[in-house]
Protein backbone atom coordinates (compact mmCIF):
# COMPACT_ATOMS: atom_id res chain seq x y z
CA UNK A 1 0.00 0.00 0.00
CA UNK A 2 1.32 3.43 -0.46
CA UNK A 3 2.19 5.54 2.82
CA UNK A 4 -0.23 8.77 2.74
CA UNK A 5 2.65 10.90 2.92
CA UNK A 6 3.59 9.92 -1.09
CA UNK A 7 -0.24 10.50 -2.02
CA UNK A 8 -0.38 13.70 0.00
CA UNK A 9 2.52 14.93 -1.94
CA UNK A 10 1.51 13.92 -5.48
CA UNK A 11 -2.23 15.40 -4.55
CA UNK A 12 -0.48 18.44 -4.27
CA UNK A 13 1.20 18.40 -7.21
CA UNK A 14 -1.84 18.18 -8.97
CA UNK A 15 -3.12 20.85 -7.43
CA UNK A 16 -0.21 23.06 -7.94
CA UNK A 17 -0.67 22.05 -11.92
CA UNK A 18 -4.41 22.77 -11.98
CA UNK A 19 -3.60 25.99 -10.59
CA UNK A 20 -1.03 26.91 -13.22
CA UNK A 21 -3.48 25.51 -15.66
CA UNK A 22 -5.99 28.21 -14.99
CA UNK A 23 -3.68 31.34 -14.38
CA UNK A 24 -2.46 30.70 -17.58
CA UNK A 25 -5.80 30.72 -18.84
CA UNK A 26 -6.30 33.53 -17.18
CA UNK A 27 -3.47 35.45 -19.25
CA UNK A 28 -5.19 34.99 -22.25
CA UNK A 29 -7.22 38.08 -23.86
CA UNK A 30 -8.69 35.88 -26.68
CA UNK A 31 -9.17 32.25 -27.82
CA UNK A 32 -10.59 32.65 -31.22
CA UNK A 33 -11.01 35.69 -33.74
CA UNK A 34 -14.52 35.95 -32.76
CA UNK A 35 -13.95 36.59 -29.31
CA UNK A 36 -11.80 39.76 -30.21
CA UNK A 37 -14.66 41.80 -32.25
CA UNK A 38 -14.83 43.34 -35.50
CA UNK A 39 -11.59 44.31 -37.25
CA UNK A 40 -9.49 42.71 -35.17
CA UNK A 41 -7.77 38.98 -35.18
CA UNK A 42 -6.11 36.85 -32.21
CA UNK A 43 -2.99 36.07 -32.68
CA UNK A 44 -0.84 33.05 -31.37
CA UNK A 45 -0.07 34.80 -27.73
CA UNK A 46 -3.81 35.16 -27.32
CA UNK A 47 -3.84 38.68 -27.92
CA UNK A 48 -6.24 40.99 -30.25
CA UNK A 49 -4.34 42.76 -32.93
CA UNK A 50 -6.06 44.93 -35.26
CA UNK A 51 -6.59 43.33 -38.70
CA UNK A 52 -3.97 45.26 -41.45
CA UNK A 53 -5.08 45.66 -44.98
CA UNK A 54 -2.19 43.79 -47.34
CA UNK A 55 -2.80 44.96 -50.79
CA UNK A 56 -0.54 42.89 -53.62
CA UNK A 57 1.38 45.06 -55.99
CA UNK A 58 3.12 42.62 -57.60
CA UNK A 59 1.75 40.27 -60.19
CA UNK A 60 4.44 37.09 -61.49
CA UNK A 61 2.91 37.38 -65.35
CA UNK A 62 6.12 37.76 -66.87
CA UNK A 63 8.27 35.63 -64.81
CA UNK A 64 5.83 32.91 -65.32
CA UNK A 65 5.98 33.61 -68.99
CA UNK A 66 9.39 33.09 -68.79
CA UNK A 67 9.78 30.31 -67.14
CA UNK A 68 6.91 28.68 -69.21
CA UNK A 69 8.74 29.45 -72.43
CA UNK A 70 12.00 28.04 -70.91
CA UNK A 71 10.24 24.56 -70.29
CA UNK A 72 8.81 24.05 -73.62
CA UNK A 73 12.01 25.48 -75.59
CA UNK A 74 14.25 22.94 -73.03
CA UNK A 75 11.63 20.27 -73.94
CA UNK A 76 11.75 20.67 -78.16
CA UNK A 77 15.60 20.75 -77.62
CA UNK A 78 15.69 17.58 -75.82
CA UNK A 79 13.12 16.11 -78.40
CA UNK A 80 14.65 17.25 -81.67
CA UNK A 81 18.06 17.70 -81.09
CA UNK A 82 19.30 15.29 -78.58
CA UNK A 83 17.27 12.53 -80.02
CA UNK A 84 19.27 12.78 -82.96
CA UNK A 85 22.58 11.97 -81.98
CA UNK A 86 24.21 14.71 -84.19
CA UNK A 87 27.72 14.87 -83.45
């Protein structure tokens, strides 16, 4: 059997745990974004931040033209050149 001292101690260890459990739930302002009201967003500390507006000014049109291009000129290369074994 195990001397109530040992469970006396581990009992309190719980206890000290469940404690720290809910003061750290304490510390937190927000658990989801619709706890923190319009506009605003909770972020990983749980804490509202206001919600930014991220406009894109860059567009990759002509890189991916590029790159396109690239792949089918390497591919007709490999097909009509390399195929033939021209030395």
């Amino acid at each position: 059997m195990i001397p109530k001292k040992i469970v006396a101690k581990i009992m309190r260890l719980f206890l000290l745990a469940f404690i720290l459990f809910l003061a750290g739930c304490a510390k937190k302002e927000c658990t989801s974004n619709a706890s923190c009201g319009s506009g605003n967003y909770c972020g990983a500390d749980y804490k509202c931040y206001p919600l930014e507006k991220v406009t894109m000014t860059k567009t990759y049109t002509l890189e991916g033209l590029i790159m396109g291009l690239s792949i089918i000129g390497y591919a007709l290369y490999i097909r009509y050149f390399k195929s033939k074994k021209c030395h």
